[in-house]
C-alpha atoms as a PDB file:
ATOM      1  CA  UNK A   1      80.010 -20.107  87.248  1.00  0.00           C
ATOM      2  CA  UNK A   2      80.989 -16.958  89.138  1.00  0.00           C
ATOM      3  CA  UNK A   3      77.684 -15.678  87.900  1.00  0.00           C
ATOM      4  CA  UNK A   4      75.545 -17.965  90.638  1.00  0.00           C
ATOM      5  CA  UNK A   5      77.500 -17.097  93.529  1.00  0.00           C
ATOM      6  CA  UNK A   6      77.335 -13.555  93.341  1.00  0.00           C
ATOM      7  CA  UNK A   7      73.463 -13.683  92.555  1.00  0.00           C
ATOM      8  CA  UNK A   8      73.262 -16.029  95.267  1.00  0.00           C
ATOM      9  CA  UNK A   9      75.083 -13.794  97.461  1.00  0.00           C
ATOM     10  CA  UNK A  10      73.438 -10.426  96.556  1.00  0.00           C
ATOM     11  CA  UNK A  11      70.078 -12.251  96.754  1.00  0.00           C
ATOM     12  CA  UNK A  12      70.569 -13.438 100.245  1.00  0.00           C
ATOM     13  CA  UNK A  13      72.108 -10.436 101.808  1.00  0.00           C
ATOM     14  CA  UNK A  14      69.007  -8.819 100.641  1.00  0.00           C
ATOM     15  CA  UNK A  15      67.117 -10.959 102.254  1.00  0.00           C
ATOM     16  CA  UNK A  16      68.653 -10.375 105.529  1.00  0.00           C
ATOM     17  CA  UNK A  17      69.636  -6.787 104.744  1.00  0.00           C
ATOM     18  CA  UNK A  18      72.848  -6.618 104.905  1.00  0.00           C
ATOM     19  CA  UNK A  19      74.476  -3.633 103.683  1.00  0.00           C
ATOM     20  CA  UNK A  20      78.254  -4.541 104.380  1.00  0.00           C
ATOM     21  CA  UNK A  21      80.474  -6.692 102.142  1.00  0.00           C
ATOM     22  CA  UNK A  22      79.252  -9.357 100.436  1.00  0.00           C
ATOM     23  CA  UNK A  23      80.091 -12.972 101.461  1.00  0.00           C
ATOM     24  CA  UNK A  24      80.467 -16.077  99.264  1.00  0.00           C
ATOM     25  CA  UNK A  25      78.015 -18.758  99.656  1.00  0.00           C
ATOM     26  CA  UNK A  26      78.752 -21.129  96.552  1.00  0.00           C
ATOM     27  CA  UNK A  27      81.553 -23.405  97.932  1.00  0.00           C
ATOM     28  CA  UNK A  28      82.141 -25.222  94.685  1.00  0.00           C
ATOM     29  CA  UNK A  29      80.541 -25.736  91.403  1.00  0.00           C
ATOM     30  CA  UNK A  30      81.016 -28.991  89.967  1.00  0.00           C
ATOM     31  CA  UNK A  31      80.374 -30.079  85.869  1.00  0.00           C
ATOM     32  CA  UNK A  32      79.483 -33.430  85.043  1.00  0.00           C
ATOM     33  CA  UNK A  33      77.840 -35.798  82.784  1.00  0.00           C
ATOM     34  CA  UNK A  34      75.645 -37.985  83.837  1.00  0.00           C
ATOM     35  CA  UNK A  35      71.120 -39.601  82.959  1.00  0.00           C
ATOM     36  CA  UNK A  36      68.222 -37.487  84.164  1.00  0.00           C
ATOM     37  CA  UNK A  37      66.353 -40.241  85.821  1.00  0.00           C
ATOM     38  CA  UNK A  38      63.120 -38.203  85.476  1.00  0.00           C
ATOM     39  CA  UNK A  39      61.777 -40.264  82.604  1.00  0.00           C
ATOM     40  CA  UNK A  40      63.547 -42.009  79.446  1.00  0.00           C
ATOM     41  CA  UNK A  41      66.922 -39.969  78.179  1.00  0.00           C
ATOM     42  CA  UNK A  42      69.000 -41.997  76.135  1.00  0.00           C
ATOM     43  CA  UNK A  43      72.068 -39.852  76.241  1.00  0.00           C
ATOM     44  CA  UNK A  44      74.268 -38.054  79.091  1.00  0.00           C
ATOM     45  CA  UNK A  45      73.174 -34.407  79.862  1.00  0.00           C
ATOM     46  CA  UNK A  46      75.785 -31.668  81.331  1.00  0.00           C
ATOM     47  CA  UNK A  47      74.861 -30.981  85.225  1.00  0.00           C
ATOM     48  CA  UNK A  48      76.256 -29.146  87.545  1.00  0.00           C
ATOM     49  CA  UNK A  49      76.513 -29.532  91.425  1.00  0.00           C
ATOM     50  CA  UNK A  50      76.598 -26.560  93.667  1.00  0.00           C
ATOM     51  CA  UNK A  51      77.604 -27.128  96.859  1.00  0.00           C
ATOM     52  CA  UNK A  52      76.689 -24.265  99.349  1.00  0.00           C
ATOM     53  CA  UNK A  53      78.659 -23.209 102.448  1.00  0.00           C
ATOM     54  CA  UNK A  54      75.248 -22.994 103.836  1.00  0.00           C
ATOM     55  CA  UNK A  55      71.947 -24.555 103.704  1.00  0.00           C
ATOM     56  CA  UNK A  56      70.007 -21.764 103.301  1.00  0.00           C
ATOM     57  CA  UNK A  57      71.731 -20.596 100.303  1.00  0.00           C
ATOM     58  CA  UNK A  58      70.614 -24.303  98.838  1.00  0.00           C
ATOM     59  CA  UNK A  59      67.048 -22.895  98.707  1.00  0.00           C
ATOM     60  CA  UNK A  60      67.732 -19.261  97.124  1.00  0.00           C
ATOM     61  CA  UNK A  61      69.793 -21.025  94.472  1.00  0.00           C
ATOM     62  CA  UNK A  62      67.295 -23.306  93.487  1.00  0.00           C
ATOM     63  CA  UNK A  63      64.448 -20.851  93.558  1.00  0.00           C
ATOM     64  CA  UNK A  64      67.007 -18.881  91.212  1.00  0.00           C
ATOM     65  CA  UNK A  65      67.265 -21.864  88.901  1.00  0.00           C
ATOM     66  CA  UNK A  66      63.471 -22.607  88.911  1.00  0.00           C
ATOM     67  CA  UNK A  67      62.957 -19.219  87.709  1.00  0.00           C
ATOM     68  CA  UNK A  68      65.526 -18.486  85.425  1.00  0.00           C
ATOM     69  CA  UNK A  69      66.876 -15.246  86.569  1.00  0.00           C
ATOM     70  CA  UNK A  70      70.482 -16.673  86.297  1.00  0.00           C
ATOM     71  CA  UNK A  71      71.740 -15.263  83.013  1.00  0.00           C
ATOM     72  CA  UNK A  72      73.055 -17.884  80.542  1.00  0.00           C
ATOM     73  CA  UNK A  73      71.978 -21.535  82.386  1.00  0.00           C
ATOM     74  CA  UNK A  74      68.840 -23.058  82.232  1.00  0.00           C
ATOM     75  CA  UNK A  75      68.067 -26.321  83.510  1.00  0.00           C
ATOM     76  CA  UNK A  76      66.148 -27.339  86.434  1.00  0.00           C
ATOM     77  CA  UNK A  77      67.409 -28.123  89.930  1.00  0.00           C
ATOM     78  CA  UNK A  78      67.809 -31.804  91.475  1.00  0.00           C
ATOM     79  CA  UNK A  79      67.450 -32.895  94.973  1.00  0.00           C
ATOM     80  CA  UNK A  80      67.270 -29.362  96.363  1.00  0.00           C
ATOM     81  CA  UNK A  81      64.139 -30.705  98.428  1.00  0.00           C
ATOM     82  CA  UNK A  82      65.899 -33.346 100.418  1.00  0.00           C
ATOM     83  CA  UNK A  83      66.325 -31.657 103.892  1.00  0.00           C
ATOM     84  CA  UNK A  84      69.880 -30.824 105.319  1.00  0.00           C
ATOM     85  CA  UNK A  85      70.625 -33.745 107.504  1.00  0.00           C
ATOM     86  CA  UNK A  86      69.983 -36.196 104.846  1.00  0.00           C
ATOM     87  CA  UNK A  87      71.972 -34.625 102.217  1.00  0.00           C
ATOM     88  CA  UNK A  88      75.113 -35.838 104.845  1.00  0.00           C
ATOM     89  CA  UNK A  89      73.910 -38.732 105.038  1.00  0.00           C
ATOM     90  CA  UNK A  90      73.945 -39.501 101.626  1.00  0.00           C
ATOM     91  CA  UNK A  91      77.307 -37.504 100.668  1.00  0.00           C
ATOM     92  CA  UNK A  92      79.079 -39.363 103.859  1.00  0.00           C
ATOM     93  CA  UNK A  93      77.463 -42.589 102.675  1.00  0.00           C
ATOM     94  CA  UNK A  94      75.958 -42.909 105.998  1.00  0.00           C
ATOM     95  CA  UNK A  95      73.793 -45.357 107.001  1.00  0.00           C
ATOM     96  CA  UNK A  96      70.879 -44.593 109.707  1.00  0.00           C
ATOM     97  CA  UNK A  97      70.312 -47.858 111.928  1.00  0.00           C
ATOM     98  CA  UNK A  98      66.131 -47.257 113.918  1.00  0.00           C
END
């Protein structure tokens, strides 16, 4: 698990060039069972959640999912398309009222 953060992190200071020391950007990594609702799967799968201290780090971690450069996982990532806002929403169990 320590391997996303610090490709996460190395990938995003990059990115913005940082040079100085490294900061983390994986808050938690969480295992779990649970049904890919993407068509039929009659049995649990192993996911993981990855909650980000920040949103941008959401996108480089999926784009390092879709492509496989993280040694040792492969799957594909979830809900990494729903924008920022929404994601509280849903995790606060928020409801919106127009």
């Amino acid at each position: 698990m320590h391997v996303i953060d610090s490709e996460v992190s190395k990938t995003n200071s990059s990115e913005v060039g940082q040079t100085r020391q490294q900061q983390a950007h994986v808050h938690r990594i969480q295992e779990f069972q649970g049904t890919n609702y993407y068509g039929y799967h009659q049995n649990k799968e192993p996911f993981l959640k990855i909650e980000c201290y920040n949103p941008i780090a959401v996108t480089t971690a999926s784009q390092l999912l879709s492509d496989r450069k993280l040694p040792g996982i492969d799957g594909d990532p979830f809900q990494s398309h729903v924008p920022f806002i929404l994601q509280v929403c849903l995790c606060l169990c928020l409801c919106l009222q127009f």
